[in-house]
N, C-alpha and C. Protein backbone atom coordinates (compact mmCIF):
# COMPACT_ATOMS: atom_id res chain seq x y z
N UNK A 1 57.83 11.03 34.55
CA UNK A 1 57.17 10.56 33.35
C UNK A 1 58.21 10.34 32.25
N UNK A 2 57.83 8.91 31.77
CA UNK A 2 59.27 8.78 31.02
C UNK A 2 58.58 9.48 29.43
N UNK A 3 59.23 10.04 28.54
CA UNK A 3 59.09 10.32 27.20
C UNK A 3 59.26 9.53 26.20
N UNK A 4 58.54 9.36 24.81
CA UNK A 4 58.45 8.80 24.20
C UNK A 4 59.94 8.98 23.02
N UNK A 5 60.66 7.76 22.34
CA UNK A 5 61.66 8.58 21.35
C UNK A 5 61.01 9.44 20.33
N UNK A 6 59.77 9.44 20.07
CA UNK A 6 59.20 10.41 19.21
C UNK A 6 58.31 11.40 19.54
N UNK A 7 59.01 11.75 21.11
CA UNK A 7 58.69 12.54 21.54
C UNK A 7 59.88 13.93 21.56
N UNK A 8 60.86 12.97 21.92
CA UNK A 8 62.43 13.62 22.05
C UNK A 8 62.56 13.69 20.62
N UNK A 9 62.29 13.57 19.37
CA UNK A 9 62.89 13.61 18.31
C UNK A 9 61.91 15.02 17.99
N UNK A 10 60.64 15.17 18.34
CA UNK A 10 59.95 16.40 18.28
C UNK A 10 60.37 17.37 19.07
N UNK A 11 61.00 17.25 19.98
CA UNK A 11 61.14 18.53 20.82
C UNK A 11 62.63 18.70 20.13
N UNK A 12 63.50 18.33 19.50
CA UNK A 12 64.18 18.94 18.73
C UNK A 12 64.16 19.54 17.47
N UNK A 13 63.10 19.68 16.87
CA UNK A 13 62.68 20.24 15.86
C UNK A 13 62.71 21.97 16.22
N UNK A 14 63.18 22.38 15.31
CA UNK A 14 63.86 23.70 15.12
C UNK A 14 62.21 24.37 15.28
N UNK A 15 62.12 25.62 16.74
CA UNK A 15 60.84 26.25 15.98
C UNK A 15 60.35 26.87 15.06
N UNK A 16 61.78 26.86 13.99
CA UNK A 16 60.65 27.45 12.58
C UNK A 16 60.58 26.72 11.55
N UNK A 17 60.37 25.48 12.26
CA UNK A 17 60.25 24.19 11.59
C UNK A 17 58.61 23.88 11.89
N UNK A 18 58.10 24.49 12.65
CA UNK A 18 56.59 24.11 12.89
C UNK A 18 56.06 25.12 13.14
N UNK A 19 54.85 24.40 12.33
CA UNK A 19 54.33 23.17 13.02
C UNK A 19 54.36 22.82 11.72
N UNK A 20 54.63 21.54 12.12
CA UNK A 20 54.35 20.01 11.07
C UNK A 20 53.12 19.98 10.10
N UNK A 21 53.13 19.89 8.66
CA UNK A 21 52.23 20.15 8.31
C UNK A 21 52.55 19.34 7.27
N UNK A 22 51.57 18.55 5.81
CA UNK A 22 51.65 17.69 5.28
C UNK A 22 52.89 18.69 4.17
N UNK A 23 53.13 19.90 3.46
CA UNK A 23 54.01 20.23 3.15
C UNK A 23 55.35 19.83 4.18
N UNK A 24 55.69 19.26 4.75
CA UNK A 24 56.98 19.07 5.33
C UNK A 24 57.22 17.84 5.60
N UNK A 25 55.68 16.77 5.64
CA UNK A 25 56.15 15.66 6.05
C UNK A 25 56.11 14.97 4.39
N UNK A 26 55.35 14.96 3.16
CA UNK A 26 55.55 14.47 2.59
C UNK A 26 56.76 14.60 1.35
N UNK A 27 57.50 15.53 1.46
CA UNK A 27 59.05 15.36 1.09
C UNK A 27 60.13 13.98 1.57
N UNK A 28 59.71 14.19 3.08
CA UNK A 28 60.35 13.17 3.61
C UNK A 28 60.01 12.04 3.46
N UNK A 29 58.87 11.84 3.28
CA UNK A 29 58.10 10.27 2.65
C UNK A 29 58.60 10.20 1.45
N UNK A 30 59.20 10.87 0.28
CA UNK A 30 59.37 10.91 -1.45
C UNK A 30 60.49 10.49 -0.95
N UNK A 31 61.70 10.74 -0.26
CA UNK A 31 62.86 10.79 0.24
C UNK A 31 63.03 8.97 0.84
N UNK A 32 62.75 9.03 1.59
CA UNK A 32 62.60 7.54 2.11
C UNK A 32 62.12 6.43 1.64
N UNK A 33 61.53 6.82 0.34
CA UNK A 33 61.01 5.11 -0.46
C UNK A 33 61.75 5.43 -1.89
N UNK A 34 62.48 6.77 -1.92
CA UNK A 34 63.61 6.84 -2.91
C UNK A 34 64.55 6.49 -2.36
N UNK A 35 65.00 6.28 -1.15
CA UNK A 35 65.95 6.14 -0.79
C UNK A 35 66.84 6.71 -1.00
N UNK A 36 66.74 8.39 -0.83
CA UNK A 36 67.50 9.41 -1.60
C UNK A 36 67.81 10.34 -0.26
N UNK A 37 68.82 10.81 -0.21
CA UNK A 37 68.86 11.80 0.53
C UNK A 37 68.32 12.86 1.11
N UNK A 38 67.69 13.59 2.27
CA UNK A 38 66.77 14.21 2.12
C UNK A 38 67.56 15.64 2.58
N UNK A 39 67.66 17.04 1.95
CA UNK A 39 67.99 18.02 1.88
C UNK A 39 66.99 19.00 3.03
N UNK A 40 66.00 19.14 3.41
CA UNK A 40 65.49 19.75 4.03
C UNK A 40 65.95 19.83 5.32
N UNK A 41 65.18 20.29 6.62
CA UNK A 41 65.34 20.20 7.86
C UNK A 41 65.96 18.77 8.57
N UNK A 42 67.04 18.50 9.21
CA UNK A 42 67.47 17.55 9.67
C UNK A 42 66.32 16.55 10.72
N UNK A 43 66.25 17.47 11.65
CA UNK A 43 65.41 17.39 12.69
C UNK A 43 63.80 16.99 12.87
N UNK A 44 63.23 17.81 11.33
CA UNK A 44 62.01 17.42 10.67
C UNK A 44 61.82 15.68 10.31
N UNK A 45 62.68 15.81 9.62
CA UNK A 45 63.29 14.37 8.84
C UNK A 45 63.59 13.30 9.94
N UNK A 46 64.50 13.79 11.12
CA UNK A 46 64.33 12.06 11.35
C UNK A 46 63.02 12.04 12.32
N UNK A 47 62.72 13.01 12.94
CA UNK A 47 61.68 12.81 13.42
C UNK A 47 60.36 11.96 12.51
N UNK A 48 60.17 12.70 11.50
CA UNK A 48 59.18 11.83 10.49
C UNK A 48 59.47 10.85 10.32
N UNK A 49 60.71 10.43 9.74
CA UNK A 49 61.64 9.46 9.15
C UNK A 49 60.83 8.05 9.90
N UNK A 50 61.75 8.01 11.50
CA UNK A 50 61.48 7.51 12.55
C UNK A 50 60.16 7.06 12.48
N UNK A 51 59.16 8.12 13.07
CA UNK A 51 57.34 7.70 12.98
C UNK A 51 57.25 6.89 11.99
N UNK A 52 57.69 7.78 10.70
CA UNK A 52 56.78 6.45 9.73
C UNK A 52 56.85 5.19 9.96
N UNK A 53 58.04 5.20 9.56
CA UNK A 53 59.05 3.61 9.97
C UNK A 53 58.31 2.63 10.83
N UNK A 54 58.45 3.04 12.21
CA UNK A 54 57.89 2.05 13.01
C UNK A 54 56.49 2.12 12.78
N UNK A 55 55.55 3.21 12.53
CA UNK A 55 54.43 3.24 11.73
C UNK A 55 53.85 2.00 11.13
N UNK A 56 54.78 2.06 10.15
CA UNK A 56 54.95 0.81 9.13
C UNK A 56 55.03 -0.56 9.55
N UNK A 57 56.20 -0.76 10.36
CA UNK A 57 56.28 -1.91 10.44
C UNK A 57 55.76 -2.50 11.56
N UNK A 58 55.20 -1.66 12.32
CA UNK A 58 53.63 -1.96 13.23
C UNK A 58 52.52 -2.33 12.69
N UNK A 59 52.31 -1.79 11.56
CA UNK A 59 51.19 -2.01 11.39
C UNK A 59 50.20 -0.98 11.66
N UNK A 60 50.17 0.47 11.90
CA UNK A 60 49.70 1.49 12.50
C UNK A 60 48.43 1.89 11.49
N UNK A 61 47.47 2.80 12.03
CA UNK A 61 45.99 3.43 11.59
C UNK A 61 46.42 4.80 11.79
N UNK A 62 45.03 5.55 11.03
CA UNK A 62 45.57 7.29 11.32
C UNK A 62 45.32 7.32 13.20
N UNK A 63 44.46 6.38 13.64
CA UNK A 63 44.08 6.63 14.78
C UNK A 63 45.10 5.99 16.11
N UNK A 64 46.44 5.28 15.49
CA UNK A 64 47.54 5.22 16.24
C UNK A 64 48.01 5.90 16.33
N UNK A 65 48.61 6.59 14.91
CA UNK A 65 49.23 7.71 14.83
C UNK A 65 48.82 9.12 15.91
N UNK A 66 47.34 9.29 15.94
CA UNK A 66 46.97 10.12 16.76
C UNK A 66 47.08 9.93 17.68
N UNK A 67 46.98 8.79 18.37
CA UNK A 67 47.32 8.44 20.16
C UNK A 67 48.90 8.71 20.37
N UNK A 68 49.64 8.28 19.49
CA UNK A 68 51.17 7.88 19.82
C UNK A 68 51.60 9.75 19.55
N UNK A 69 51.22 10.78 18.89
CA UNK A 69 51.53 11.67 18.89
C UNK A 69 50.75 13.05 20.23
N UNK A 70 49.32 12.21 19.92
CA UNK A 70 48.42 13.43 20.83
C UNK A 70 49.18 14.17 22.22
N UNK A 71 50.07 13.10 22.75
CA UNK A 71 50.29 13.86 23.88
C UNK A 71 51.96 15.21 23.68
N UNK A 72 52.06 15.49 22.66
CA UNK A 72 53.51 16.63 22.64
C UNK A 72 52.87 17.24 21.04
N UNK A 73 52.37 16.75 20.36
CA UNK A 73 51.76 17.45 18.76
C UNK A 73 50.49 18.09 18.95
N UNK A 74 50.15 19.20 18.52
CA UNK A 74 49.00 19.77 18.09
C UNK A 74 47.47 18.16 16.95
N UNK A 75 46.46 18.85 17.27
CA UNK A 75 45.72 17.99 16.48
C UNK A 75 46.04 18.46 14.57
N UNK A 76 46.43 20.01 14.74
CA UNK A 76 46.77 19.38 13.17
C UNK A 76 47.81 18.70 12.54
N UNK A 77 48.83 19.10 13.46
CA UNK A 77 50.32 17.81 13.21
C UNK A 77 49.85 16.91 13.02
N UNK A 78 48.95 16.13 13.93
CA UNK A 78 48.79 14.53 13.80
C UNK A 78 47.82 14.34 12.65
N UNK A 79 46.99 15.08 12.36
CA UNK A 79 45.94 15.03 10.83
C UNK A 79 47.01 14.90 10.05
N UNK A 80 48.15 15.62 9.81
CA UNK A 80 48.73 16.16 8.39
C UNK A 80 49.45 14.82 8.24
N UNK A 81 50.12 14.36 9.56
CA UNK A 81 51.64 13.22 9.61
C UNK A 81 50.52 12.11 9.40
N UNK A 82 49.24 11.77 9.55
CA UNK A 82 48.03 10.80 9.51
C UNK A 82 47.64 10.39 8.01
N UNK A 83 47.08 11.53 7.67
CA UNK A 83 46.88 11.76 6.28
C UNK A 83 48.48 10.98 5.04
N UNK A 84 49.61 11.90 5.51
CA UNK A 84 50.22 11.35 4.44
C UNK A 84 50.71 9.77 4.77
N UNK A 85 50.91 9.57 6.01
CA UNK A 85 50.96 8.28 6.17
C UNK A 85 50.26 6.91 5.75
N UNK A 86 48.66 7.25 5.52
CA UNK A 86 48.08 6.87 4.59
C UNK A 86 48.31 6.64 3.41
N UNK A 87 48.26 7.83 2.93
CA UNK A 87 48.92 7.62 1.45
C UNK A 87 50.21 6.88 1.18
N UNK A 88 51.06 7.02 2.29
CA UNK A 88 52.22 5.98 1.57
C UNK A 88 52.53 4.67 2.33
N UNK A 89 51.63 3.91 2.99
CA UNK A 89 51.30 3.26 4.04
C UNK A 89 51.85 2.09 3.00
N UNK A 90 51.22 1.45 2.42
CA UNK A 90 51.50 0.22 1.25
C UNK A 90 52.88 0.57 0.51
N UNK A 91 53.45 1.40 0.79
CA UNK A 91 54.86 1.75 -0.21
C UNK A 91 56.31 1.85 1.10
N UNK A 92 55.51 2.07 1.73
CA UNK A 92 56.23 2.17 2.78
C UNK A 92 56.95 0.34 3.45
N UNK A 93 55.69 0.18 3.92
CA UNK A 93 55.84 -1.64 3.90
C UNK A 93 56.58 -2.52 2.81
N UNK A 94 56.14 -2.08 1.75
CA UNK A 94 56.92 -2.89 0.99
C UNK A 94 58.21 -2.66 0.78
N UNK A 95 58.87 -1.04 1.05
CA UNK A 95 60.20 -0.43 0.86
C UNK A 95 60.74 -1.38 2.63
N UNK A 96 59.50 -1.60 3.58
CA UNK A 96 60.66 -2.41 4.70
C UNK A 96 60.64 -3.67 4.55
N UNK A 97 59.88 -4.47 3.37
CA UNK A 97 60.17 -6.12 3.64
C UNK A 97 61.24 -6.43 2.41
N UNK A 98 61.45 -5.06 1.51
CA UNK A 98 62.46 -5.35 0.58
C UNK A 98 63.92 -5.19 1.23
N UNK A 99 64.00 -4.89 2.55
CA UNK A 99 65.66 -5.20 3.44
C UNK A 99 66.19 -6.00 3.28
N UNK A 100 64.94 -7.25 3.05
CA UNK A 100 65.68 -8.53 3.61
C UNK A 100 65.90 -8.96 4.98
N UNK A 101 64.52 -8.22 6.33
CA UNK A 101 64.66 -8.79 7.64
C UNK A 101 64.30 -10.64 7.59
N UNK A 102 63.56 -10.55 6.80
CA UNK A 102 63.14 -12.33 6.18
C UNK A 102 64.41 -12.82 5.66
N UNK A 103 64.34 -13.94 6.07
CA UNK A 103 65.66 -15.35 5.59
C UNK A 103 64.68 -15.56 4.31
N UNK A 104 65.47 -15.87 3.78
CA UNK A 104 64.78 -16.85 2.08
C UNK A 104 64.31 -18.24 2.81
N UNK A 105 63.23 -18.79 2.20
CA UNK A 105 62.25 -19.58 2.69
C UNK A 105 62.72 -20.80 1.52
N UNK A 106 63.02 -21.96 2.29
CA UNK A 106 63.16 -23.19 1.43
C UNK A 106 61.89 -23.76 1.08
N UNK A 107 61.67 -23.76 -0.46
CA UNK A 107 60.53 -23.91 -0.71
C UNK A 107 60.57 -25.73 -1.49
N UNK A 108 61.69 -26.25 -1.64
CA UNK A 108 61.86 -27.53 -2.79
C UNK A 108 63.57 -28.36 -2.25
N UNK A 109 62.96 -29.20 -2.07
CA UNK A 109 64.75 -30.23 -2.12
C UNK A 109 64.53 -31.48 -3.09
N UNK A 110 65.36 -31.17 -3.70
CA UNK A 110 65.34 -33.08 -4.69
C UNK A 110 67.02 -33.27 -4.47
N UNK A 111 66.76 -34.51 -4.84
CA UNK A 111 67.90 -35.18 -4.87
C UNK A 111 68.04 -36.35 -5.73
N UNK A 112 69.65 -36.76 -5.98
CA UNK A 112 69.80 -37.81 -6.96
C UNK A 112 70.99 -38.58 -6.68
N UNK A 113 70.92 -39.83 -6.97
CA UNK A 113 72.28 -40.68 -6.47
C UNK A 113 72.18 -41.12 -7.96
N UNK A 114 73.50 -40.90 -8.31
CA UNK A 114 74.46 -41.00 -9.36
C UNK A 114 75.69 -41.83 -9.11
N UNK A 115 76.70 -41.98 -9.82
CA UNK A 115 77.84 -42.99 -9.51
C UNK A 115 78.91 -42.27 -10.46
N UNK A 116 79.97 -41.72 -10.43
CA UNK A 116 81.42 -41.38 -10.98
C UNK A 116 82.41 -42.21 -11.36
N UNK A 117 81.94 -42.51 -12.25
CA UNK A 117 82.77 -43.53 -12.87
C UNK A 117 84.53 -43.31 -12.93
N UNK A 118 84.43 -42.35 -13.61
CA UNK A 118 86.25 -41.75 -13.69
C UNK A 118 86.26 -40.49 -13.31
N UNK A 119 87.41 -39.80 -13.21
CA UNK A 119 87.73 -38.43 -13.03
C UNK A 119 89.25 -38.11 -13.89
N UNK A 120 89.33 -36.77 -14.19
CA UNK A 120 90.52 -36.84 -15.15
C UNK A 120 91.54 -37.00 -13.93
N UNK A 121 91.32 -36.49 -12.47
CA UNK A 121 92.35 -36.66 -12.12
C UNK A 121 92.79 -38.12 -11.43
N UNK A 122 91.56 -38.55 -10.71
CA UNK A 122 91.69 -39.58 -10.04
C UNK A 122 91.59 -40.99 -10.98
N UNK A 123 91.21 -41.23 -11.71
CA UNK A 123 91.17 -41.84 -12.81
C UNK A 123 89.59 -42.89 -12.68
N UNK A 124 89.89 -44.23 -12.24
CA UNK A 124 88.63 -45.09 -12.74
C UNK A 124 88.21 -44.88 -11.12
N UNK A 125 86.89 -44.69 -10.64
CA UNK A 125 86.40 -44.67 -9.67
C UNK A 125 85.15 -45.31 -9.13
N UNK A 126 83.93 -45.26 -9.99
CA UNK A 126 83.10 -45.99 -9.37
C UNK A 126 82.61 -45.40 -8.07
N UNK A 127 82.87 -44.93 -7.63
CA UNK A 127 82.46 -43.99 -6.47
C UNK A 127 80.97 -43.55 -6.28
N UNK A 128 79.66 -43.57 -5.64
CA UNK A 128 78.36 -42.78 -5.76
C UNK A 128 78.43 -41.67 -5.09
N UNK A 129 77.59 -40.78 -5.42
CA UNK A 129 77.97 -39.24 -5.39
C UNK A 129 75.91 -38.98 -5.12
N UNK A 130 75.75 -38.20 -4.22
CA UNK A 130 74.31 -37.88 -3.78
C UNK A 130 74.58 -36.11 -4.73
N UNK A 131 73.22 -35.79 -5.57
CA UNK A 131 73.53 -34.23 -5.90
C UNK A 131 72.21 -33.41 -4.89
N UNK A 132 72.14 -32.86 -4.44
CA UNK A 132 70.86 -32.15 -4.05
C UNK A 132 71.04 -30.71 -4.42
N UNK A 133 69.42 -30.46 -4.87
CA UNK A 133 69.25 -29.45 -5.25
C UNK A 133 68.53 -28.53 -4.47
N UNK A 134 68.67 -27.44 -3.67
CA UNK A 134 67.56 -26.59 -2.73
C UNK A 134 67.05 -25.19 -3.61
N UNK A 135 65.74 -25.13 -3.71
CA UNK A 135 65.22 -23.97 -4.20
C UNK A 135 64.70 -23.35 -3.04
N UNK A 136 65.24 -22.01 -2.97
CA UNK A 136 65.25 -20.98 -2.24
C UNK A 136 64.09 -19.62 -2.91
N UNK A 137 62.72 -19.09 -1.93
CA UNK A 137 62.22 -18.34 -2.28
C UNK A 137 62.95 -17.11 -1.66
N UNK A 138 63.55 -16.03 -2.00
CA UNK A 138 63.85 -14.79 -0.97
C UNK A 138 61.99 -13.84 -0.87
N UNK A 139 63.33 -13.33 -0.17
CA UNK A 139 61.67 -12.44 0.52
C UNK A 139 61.04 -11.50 -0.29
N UNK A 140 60.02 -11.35 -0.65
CA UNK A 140 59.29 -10.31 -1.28
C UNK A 140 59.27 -10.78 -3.07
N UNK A 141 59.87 -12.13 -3.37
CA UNK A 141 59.91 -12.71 -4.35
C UNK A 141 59.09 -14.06 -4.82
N UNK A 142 58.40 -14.26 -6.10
CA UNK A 142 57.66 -15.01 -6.62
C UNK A 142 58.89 -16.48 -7.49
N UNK A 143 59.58 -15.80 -7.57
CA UNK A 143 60.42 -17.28 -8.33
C UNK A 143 61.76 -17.68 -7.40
N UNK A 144 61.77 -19.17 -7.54
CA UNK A 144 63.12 -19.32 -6.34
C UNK A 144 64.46 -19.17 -7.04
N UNK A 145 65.20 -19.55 -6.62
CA UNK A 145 66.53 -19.50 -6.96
C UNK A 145 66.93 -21.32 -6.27
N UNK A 146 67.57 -21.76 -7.44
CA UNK A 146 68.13 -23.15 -6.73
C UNK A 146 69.79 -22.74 -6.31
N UNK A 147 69.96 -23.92 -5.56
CA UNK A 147 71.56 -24.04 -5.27
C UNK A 147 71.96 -25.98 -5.42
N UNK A 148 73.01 -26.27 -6.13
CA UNK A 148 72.72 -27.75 -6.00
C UNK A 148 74.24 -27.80 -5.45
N UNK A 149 74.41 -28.80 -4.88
CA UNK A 149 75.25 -29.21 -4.13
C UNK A 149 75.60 -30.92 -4.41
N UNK A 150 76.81 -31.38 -5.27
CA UNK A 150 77.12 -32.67 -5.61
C UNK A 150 78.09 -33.35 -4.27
N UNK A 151 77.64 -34.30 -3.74
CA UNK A 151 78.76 -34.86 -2.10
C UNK A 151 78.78 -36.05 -3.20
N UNK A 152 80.08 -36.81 -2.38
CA UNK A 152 80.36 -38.27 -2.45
C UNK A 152 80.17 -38.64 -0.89
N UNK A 153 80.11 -40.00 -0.60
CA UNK A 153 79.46 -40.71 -0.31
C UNK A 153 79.15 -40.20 0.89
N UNK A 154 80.79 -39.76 1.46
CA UNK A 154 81.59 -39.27 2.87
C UNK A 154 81.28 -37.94 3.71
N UNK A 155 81.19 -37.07 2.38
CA UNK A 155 80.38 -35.54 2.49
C UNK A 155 78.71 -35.59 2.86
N UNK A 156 78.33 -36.46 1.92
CA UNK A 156 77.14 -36.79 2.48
C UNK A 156 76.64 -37.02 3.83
N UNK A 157 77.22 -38.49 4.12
CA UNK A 157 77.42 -38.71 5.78
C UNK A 157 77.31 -37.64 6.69
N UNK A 158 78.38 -36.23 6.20
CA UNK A 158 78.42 -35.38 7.18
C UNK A 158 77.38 -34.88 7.32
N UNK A 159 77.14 -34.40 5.75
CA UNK A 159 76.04 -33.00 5.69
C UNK A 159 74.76 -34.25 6.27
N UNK A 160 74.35 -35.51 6.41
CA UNK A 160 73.19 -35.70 7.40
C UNK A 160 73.51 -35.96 8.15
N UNK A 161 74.63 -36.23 9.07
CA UNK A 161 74.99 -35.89 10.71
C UNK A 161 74.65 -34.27 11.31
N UNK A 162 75.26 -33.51 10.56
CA UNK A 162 75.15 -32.36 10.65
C UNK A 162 73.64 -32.05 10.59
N UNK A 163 72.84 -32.25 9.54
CA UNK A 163 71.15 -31.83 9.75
C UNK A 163 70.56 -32.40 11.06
N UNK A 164 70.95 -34.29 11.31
CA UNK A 164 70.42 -34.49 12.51
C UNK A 164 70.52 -33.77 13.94
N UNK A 165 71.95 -32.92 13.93
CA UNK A 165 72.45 -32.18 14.88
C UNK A 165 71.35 -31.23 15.34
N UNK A 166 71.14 -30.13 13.88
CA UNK A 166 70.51 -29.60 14.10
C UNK A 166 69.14 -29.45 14.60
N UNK A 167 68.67 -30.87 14.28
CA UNK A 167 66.94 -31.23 14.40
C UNK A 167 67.03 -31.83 15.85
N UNK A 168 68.10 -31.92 16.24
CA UNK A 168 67.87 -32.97 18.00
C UNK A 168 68.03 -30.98 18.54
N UNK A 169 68.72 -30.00 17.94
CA UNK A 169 68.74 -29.02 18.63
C UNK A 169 67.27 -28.20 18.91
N UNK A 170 66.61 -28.33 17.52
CA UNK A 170 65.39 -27.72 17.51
C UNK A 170 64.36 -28.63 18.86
N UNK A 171 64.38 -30.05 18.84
CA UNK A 171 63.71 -30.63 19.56
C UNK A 171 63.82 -30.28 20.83
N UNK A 172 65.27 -29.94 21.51
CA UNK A 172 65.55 -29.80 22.92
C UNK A 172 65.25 -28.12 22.82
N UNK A 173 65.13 -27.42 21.65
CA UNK A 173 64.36 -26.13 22.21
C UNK A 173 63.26 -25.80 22.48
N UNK A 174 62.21 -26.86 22.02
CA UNK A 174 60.82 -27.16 22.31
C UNK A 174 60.45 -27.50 23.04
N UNK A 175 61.13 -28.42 23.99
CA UNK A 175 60.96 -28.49 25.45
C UNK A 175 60.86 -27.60 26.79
């Protein structure tokens, strides 16, 4: 029978470390969305640590929690680690989408063709110049951030050779 990792992270828990009880697990919850060091039991800690975590970013109920523990925890371990998990269930999630596992989401492109008349260095030019601008939402954020980017004629060329590259790549991965 293979064991669960939060099974092996419980059977190292010191026995006068238990039993698990909401005094022990919710330190470690204050600890982990402070992102602060946690001073108590090592063993307590990542064991909790761990549960919550994937907890979280599962998507878990008190009544996962109870299946995924019932078979090595007592029923009041899993009430107590249930209970506070609850309570920090929404703080928890949001302390894992503020990582940054999400890419920033392109939300806006404009663009503008302009013409460069002179330059101090190059002197009279006449040259057209494409500027594009990309607004970028990051993750867990309401306002974007732009980036603009000025090419002449040549840079241009590339940077849409280069996008088509990419879009014949996406196509042949869809196949």
């Amino acid at each position: 029978m293979q064991i669960s990792k939060f099974e092996d992270l419980y059977r190292k828990i010191d026995a006068n470390a238990k039993p698990i009880d909401k005094q022990a697990v919710e330190p470690v919850l204050q600890h982990i969305v402070k992102n602060e060091k946690y001073e108590g039991n090592a063993s307590v800690a990542a064991f909790i640590g761990a549960l919550m975590i994937e907890a979280a970013r599962e998507n878990w109920n008190k009544s996962d929690i109870h299946k995924k523990m019932s078979s090595y925890c007592s029923q009041n371990e899993a009430d107590a680690v249930a209970e506070v998990y609850e309570k920090y269930k929404t703080l928890l999630q949001s302390e894992l989408r503020s990582i940054k596992w999400q890419s920033p989401e392109l939300v806006d492109v404009r663009w503008e063709v302009g013409s460069t008349v002179e330059s101090m260095l190059l002197g009279r030019l006449n040259a057209p110049t494409v500027k594009l601008t990309l607004d970028a939402l990051e993750a867990d954020s309401t306002s974007s951030n732009a980036f603009t980017v000025t090419c002449d004629v040549n840079q241009f060329q590339d940077l849409h050779w280069k996008v088509k590259e990419a879009q014949n790549m996406l196509k042949q991965l869809k196949k």
